[in-house]
PDB file of N, CA and C in Angstrom:
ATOM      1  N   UNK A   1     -23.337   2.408  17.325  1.00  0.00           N
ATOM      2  CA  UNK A   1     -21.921   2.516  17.609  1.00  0.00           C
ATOM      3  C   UNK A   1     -21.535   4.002  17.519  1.00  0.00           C
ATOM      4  N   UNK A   2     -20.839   4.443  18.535  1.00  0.00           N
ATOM      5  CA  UNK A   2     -20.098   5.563  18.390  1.00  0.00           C
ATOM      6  C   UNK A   2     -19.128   6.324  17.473  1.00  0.00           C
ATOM      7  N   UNK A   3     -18.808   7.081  16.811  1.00  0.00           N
ATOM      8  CA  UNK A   3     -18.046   7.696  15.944  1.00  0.00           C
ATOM      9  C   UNK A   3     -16.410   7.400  16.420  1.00  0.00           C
ATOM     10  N   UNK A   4     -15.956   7.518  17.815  1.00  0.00           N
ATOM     11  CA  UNK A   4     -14.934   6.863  18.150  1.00  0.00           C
ATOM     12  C   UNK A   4     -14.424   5.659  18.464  1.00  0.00           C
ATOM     13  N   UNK A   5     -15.512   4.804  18.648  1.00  0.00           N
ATOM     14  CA  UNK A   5     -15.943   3.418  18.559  1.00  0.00           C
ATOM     15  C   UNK A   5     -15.481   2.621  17.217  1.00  0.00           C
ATOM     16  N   UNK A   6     -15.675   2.741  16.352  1.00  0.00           N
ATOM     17  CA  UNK A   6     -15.783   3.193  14.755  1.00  0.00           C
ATOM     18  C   UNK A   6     -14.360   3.369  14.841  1.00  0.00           C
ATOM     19  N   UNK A   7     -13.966   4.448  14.332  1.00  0.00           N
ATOM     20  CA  UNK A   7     -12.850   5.108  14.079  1.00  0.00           C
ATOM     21  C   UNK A   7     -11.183   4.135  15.019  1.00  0.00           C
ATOM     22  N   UNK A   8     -12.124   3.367  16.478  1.00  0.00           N
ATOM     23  CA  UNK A   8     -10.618   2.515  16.945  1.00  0.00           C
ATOM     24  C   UNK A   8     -11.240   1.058  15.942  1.00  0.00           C
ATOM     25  N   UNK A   9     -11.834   0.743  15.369  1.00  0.00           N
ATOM     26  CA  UNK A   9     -12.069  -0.483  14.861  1.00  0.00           C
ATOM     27  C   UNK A   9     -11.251  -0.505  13.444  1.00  0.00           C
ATOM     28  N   UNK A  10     -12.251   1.065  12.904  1.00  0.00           N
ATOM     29  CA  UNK A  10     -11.258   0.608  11.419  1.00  0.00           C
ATOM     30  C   UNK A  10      -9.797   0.892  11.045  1.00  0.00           C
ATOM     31  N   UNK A  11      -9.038   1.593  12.104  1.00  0.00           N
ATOM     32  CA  UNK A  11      -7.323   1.611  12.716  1.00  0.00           C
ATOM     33  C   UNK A  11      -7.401   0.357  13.187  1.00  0.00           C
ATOM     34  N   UNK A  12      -8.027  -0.690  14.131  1.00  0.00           N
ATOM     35  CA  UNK A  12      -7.434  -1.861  13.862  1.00  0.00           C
ATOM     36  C   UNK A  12      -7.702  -2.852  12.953  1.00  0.00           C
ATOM     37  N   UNK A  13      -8.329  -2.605  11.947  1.00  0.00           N
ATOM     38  CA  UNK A  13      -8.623  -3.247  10.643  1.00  0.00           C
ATOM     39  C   UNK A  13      -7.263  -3.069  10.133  1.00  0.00           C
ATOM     40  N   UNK A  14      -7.394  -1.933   9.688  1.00  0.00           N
ATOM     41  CA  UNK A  14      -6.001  -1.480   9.066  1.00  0.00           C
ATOM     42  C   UNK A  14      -4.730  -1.691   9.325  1.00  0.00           C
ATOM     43  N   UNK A  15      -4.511  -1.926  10.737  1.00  0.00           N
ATOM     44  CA  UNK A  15      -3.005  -2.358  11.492  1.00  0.00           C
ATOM     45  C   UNK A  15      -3.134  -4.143  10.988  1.00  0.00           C
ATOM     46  N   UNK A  16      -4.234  -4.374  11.250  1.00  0.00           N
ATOM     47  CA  UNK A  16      -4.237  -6.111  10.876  1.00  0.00           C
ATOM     48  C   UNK A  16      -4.074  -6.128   9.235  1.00  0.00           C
ATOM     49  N   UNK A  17      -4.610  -5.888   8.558  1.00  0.00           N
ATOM     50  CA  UNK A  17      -4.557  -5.600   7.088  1.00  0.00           C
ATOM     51  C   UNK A  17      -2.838  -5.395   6.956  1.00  0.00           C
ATOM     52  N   UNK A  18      -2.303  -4.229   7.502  1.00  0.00           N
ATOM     53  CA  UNK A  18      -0.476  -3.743   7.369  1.00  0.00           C
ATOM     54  C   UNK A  18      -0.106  -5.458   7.837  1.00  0.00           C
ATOM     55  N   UNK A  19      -0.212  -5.597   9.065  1.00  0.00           N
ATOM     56  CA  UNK A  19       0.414  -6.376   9.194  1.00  0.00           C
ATOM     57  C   UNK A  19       0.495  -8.275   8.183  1.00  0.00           C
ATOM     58  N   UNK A  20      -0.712  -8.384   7.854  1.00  0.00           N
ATOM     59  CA  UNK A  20      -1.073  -9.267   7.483  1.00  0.00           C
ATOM     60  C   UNK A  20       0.071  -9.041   6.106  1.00  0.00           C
ATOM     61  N   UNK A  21      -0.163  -8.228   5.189  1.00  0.00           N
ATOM     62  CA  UNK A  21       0.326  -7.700   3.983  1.00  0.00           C
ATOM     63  C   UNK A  21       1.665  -7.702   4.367  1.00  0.00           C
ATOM     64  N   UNK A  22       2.510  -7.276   5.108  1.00  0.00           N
ATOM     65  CA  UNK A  22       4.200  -7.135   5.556  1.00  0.00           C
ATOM     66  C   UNK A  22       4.311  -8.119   6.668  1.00  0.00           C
ATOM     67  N   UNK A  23       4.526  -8.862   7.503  1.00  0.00           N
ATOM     68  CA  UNK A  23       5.002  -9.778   7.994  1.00  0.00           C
ATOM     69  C   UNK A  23       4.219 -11.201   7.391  1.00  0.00           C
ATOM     70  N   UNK A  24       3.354 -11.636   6.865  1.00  0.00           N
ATOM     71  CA  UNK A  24       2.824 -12.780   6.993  1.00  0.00           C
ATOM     72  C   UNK A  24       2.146 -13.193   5.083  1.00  0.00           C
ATOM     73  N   UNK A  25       2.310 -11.926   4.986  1.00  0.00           N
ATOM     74  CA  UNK A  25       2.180 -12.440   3.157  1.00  0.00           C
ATOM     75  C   UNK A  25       2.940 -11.601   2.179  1.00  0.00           C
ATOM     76  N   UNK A  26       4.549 -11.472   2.950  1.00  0.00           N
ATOM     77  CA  UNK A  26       5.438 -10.964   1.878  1.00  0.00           C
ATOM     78  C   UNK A  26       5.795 -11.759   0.714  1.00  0.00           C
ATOM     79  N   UNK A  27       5.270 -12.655   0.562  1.00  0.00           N
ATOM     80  CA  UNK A  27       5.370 -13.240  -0.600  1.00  0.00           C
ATOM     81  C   UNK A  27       4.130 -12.898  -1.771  1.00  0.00           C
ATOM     82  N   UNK A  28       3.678 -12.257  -1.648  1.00  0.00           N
ATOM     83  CA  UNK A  28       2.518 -11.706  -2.584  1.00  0.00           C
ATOM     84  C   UNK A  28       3.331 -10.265  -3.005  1.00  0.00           C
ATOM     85  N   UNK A  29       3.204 -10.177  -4.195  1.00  0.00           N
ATOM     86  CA  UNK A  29       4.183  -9.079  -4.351  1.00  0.00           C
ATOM     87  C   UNK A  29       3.302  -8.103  -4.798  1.00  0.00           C
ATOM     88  N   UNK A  30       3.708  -6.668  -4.716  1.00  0.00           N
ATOM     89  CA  UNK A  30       2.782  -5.603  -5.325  1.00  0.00           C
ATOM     90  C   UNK A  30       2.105  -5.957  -6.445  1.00  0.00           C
ATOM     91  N   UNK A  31       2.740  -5.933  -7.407  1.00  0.00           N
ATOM     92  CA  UNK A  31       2.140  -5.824  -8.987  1.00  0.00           C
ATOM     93  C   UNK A  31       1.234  -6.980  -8.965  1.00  0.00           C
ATOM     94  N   UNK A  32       1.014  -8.500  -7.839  1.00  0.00           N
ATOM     95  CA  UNK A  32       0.199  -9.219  -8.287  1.00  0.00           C
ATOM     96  C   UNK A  32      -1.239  -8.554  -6.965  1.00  0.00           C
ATOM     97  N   UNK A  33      -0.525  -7.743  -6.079  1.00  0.00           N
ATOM     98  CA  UNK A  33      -2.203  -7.176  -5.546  1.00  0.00           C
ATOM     99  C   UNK A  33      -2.738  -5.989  -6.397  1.00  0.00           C
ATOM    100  N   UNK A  34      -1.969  -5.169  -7.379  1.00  0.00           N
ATOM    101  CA  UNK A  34      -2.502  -4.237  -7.898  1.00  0.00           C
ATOM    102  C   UNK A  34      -3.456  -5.000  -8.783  1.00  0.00           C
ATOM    103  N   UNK A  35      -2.476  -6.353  -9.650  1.00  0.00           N
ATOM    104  CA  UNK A  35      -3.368  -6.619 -10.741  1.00  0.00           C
ATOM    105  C   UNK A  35      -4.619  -7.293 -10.261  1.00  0.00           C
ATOM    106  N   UNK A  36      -5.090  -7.719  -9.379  1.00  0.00           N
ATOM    107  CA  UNK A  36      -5.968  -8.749  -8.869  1.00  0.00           C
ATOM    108  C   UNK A  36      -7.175  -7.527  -7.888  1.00  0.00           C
ATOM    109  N   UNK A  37      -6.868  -6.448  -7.097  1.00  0.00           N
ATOM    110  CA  UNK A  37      -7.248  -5.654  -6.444  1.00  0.00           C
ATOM    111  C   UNK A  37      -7.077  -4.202  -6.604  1.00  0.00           C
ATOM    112  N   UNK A  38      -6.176  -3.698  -7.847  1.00  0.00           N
ATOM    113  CA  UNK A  38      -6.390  -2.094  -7.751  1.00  0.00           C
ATOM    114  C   UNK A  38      -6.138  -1.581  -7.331  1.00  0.00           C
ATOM    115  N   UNK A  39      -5.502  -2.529  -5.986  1.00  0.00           N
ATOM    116  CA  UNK A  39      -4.331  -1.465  -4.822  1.00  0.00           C
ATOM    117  C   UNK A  39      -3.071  -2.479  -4.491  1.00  0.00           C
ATOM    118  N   UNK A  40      -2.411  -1.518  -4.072  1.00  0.00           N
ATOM    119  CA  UNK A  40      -1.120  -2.529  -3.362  1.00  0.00           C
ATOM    120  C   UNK A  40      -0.405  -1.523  -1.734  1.00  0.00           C
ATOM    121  N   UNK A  41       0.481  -2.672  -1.701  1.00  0.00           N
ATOM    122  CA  UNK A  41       1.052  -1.643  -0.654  1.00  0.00           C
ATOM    123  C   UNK A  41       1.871  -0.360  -0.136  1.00  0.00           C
ATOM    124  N   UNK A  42       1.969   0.133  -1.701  1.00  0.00           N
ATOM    125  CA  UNK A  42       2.145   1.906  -2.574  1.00  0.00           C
ATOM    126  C   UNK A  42       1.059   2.673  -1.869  1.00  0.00           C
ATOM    127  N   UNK A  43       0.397   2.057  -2.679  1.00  0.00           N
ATOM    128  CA  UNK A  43      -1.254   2.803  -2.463  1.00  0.00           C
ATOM    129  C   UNK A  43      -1.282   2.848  -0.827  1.00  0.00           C
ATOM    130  N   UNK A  44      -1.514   1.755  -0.234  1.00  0.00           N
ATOM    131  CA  UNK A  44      -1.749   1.697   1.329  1.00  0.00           C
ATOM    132  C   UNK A  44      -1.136   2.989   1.679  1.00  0.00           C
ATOM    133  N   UNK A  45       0.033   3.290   1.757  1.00  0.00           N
ATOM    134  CA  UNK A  45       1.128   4.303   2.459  1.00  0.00           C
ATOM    135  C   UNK A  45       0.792   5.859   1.667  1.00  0.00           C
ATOM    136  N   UNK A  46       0.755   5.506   0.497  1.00  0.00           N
ATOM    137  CA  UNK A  46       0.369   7.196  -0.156  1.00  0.00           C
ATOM    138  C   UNK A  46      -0.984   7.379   0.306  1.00  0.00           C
ATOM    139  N   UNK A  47      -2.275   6.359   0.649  1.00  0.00           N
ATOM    140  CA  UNK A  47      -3.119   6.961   1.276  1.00  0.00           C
ATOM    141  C   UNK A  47      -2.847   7.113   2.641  1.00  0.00           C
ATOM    142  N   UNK A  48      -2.049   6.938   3.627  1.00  0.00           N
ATOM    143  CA  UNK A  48      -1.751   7.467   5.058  1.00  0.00           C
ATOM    144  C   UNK A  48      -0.881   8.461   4.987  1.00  0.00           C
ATOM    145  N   UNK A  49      -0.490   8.813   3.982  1.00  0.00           N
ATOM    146  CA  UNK A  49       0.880  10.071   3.514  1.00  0.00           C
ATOM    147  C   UNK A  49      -0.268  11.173   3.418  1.00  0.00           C
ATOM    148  N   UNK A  50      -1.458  10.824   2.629  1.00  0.00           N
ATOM    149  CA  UNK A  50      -2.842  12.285   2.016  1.00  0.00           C
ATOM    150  C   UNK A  50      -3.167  12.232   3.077  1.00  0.00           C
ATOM    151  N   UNK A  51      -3.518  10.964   4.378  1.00  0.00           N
ATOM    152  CA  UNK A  51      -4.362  11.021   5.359  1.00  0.00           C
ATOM    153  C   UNK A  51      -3.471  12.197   6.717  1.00  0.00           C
ATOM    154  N   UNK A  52      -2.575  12.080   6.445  1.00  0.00           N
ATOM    155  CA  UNK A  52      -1.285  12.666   7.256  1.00  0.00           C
ATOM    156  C   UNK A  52      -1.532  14.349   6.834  1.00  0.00           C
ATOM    157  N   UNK A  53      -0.892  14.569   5.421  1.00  0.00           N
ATOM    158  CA  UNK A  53      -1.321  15.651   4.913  1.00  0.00           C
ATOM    159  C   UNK A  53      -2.780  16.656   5.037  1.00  0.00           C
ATOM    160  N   UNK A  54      -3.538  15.959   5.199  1.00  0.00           N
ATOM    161  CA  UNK A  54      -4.802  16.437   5.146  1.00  0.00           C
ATOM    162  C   UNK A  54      -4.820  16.842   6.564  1.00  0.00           C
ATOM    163  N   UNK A  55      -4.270  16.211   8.028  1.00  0.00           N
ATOM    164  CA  UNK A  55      -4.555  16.909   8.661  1.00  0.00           C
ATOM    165  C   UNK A  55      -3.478  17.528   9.405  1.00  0.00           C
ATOM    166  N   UNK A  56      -2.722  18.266   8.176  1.00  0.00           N
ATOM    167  CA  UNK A  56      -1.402  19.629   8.557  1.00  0.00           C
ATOM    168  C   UNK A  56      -0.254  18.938   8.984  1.00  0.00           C
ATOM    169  N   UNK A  57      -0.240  17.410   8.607  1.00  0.00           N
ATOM    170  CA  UNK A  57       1.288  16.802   9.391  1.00  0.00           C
ATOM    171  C   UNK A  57       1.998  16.573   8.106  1.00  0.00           C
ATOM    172  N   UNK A  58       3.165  17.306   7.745  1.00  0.00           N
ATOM    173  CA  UNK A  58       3.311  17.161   6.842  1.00  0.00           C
ATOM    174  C   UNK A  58       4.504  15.662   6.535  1.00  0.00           C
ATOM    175  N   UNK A  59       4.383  15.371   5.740  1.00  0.00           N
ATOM    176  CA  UNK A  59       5.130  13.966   5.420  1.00  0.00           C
ATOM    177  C   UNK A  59       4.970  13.187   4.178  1.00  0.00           C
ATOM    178  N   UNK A  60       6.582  13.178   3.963  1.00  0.00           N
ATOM    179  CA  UNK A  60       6.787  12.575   1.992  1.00  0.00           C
ATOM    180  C   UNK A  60       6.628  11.297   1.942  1.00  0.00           C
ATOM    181  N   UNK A  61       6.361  11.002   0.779  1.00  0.00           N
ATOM    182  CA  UNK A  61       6.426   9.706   0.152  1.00  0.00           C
ATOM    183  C   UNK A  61       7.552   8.372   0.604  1.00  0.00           C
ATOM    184  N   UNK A  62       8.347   8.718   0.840  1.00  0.00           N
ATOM    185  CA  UNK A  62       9.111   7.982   1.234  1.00  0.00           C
ATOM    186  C   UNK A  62       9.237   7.745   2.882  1.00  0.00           C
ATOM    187  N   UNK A  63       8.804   8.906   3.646  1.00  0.00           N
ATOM    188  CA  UNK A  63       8.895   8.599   5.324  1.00  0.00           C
ATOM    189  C   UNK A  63       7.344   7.913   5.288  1.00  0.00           C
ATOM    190  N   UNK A  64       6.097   8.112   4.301  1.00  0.00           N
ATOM    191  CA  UNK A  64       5.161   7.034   4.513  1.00  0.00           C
ATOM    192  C   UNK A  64       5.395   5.659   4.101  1.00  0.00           C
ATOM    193  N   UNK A  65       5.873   5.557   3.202  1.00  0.00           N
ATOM    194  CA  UNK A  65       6.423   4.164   2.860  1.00  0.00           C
ATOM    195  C   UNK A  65       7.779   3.497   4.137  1.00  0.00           C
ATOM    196  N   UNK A  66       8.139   4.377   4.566  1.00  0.00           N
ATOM    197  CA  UNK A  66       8.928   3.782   5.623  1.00  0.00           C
ATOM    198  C   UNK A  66       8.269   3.642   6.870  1.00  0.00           C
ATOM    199  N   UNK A  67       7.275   4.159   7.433  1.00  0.00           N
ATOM    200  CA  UNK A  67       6.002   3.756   8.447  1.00  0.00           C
ATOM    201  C   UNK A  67       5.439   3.052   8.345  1.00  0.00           C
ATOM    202  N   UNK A  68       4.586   2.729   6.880  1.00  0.00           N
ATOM    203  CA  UNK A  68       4.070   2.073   6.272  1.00  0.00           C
ATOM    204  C   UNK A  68       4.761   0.279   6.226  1.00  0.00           C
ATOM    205  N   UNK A  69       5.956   0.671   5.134  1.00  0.00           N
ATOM    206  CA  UNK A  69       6.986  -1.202   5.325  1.00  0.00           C
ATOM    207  C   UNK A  69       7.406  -1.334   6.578  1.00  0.00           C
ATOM    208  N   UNK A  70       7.556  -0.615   7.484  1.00  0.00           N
ATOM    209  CA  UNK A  70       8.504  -0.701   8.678  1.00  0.00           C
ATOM    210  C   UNK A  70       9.669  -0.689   8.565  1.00  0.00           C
ATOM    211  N   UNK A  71      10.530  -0.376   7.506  1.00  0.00           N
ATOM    212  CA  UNK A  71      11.831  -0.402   6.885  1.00  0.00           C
ATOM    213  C   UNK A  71      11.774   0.914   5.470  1.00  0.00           C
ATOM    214  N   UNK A  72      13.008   1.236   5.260  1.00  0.00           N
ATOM    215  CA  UNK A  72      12.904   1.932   4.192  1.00  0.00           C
ATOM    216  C   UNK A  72      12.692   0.977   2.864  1.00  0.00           C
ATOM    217  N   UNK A  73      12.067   1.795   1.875  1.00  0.00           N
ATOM    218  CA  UNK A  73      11.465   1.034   0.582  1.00  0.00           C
ATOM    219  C   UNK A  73      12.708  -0.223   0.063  1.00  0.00           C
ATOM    220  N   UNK A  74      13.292   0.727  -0.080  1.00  0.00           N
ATOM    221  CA  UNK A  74      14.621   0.219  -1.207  1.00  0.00           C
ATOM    222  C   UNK A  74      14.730  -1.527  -0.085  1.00  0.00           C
ATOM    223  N   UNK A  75      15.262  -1.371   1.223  1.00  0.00           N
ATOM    224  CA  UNK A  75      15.582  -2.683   1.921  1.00  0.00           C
ATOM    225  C   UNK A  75      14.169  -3.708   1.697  1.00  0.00           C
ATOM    226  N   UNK A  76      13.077  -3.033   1.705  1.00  0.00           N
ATOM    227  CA  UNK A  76      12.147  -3.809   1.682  1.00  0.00           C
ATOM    228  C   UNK A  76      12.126  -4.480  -0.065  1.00  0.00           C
ATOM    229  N   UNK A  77      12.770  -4.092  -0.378  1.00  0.00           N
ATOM    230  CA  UNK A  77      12.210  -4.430  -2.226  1.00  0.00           C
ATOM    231  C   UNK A  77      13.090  -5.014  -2.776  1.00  0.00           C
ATOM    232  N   UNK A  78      14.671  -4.967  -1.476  1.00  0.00           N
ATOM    233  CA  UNK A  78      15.683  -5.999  -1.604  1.00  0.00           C
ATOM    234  C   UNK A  78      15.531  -7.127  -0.861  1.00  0.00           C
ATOM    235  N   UNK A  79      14.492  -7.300  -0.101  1.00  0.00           N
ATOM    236  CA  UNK A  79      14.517  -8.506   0.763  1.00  0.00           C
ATOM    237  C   UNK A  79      13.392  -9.338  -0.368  1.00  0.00           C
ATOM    238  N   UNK A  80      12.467  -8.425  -0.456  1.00  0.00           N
ATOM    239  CA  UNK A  80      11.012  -9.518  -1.078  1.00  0.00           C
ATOM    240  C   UNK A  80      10.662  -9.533  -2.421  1.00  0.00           C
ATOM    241  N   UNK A  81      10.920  -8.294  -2.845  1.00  0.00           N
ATOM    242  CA  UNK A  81      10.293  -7.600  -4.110  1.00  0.00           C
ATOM    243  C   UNK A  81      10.995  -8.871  -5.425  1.00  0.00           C
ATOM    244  N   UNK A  82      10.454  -9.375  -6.137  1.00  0.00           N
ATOM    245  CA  UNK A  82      10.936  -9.618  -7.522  1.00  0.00           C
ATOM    246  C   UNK A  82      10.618  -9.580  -9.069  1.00  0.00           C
ATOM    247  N   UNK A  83      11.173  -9.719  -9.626  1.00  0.00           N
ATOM    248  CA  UNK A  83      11.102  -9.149 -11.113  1.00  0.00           C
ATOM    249  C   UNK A  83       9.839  -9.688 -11.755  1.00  0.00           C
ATOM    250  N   UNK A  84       9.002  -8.617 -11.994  1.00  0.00           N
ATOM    251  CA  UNK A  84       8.077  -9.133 -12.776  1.00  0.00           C
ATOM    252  C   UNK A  84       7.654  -9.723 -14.088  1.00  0.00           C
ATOM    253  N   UNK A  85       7.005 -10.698 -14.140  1.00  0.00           N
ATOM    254  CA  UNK A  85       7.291 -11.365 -15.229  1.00  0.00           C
ATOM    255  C   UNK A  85       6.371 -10.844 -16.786  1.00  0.00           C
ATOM    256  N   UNK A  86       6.519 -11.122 -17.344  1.00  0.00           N
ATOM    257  CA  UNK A  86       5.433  -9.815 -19.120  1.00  0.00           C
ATOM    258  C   UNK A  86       4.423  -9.605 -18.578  1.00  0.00           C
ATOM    259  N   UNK A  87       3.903 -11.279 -18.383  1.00  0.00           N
ATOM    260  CA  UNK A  87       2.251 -11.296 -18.108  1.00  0.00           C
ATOM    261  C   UNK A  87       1.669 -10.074 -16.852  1.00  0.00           C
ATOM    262  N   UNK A  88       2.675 -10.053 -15.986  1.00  0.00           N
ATOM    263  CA  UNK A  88       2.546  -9.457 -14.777  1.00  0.00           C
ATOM    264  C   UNK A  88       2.292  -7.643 -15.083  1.00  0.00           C
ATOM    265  N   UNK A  89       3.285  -7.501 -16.400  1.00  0.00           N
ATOM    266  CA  UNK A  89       3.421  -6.379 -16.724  1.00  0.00           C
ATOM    267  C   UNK A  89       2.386  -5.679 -17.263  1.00  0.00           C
ATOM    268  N   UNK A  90       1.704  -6.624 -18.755  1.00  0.00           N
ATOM    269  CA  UNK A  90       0.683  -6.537 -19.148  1.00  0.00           C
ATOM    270  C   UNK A  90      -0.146  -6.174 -18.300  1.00  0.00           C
ATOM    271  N   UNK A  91      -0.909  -7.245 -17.608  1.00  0.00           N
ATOM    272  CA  UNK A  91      -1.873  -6.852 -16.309  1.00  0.00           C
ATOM    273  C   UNK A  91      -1.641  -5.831 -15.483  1.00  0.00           C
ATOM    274  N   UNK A  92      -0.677  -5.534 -15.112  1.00  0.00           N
ATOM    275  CA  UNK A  92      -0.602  -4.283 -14.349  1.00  0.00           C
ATOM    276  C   UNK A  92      -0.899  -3.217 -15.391  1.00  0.00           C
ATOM    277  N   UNK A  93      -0.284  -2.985 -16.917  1.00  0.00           N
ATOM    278  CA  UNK A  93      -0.759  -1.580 -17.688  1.00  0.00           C
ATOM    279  C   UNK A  93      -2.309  -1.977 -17.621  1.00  0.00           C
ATOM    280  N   UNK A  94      -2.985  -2.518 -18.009  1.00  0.00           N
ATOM    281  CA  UNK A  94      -4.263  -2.905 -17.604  1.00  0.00           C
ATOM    282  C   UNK A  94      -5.023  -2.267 -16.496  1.00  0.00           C
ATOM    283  N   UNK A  95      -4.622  -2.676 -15.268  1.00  0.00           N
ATOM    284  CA  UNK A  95      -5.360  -2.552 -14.294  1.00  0.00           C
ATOM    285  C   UNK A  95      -4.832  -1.210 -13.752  1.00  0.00           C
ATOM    286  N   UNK A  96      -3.894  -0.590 -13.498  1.00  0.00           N
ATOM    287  CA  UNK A  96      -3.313   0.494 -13.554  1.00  0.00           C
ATOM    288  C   UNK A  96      -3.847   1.907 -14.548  1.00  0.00           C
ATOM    289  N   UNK A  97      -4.779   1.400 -15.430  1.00  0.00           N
ATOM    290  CA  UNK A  97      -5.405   2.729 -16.048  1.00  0.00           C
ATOM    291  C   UNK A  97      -6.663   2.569 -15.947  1.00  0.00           C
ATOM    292  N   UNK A  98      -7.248   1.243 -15.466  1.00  0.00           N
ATOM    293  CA  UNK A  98      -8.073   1.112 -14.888  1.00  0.00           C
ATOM    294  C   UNK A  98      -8.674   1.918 -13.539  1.00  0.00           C
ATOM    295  N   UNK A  99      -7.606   1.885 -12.385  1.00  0.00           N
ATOM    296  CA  UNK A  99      -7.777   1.650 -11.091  1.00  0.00           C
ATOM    297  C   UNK A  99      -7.268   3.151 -10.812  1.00  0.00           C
ATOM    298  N   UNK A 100      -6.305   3.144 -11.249  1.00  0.00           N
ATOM    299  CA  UNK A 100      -5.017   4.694 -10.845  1.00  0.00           C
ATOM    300  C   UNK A 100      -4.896   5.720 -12.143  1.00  0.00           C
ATOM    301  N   UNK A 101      -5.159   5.248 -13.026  1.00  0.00           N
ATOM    302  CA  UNK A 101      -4.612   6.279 -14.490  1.00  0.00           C
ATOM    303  C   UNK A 101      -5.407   7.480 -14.698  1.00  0.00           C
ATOM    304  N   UNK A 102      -6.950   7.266 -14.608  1.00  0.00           N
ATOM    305  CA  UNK A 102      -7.416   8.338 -14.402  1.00  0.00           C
ATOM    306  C   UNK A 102      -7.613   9.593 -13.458  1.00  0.00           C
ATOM    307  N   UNK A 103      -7.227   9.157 -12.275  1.00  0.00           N
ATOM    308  CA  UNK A 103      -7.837   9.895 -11.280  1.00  0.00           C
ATOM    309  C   UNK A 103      -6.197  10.242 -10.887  1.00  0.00           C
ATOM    310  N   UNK A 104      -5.255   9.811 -11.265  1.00  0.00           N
ATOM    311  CA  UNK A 104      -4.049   9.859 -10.698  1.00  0.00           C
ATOM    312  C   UNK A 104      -2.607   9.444 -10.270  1.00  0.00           C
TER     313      UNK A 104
END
């Protein structure tokens, strides 16, 4: 396989992955993909924010998270987002110094 071959596959991995994650399993909420997987859909967007950055386009945290949800954060976290419950909390300090604490 080709290097550009490649490169259109795992952009449509990734568009299926976005999409799958924001239209079709907004009911899975961050803190239960961080605790279960180490990432969520934070992570997704701050890595296309470094991937952006890295090659001279510059762009904040918040215009990736708005590419990223397809909406700005805040509307998105008023439509789906809800309060996490201890256990949820626990597990996330957990997996969160696990996954993210060291490196960042």
């Amino acid at each position: 396989m080709d290097d550009q071959t490649r490169i259109e596959l795992e952009a449509a991995a990734f568009r299926t992955l976005r999409e799958h994650l924001m239209e079709k399993r907004t009911d899975v909420q961050n803190i239960d993909l961080m605790n279960l997987g180490g990432f969520c859909r934070n992570c997704l967007s701050r890595w296309y924010q470094e991937a952006a950055n890295e090659r001279g386009i510059e762009m904040s945290k918040d215009e990736a998270r708005e590419i990223f949800y397809g909406m700005p954060y805040d509307e998105w976290k008023d439509k789906y987002q809800t309060e996490a419950s201890a256990d949820q909390q626990q597990a996330f300090k957990k997996s969160f110094a696990e996954n993210v604490g060291e490196s960042g």
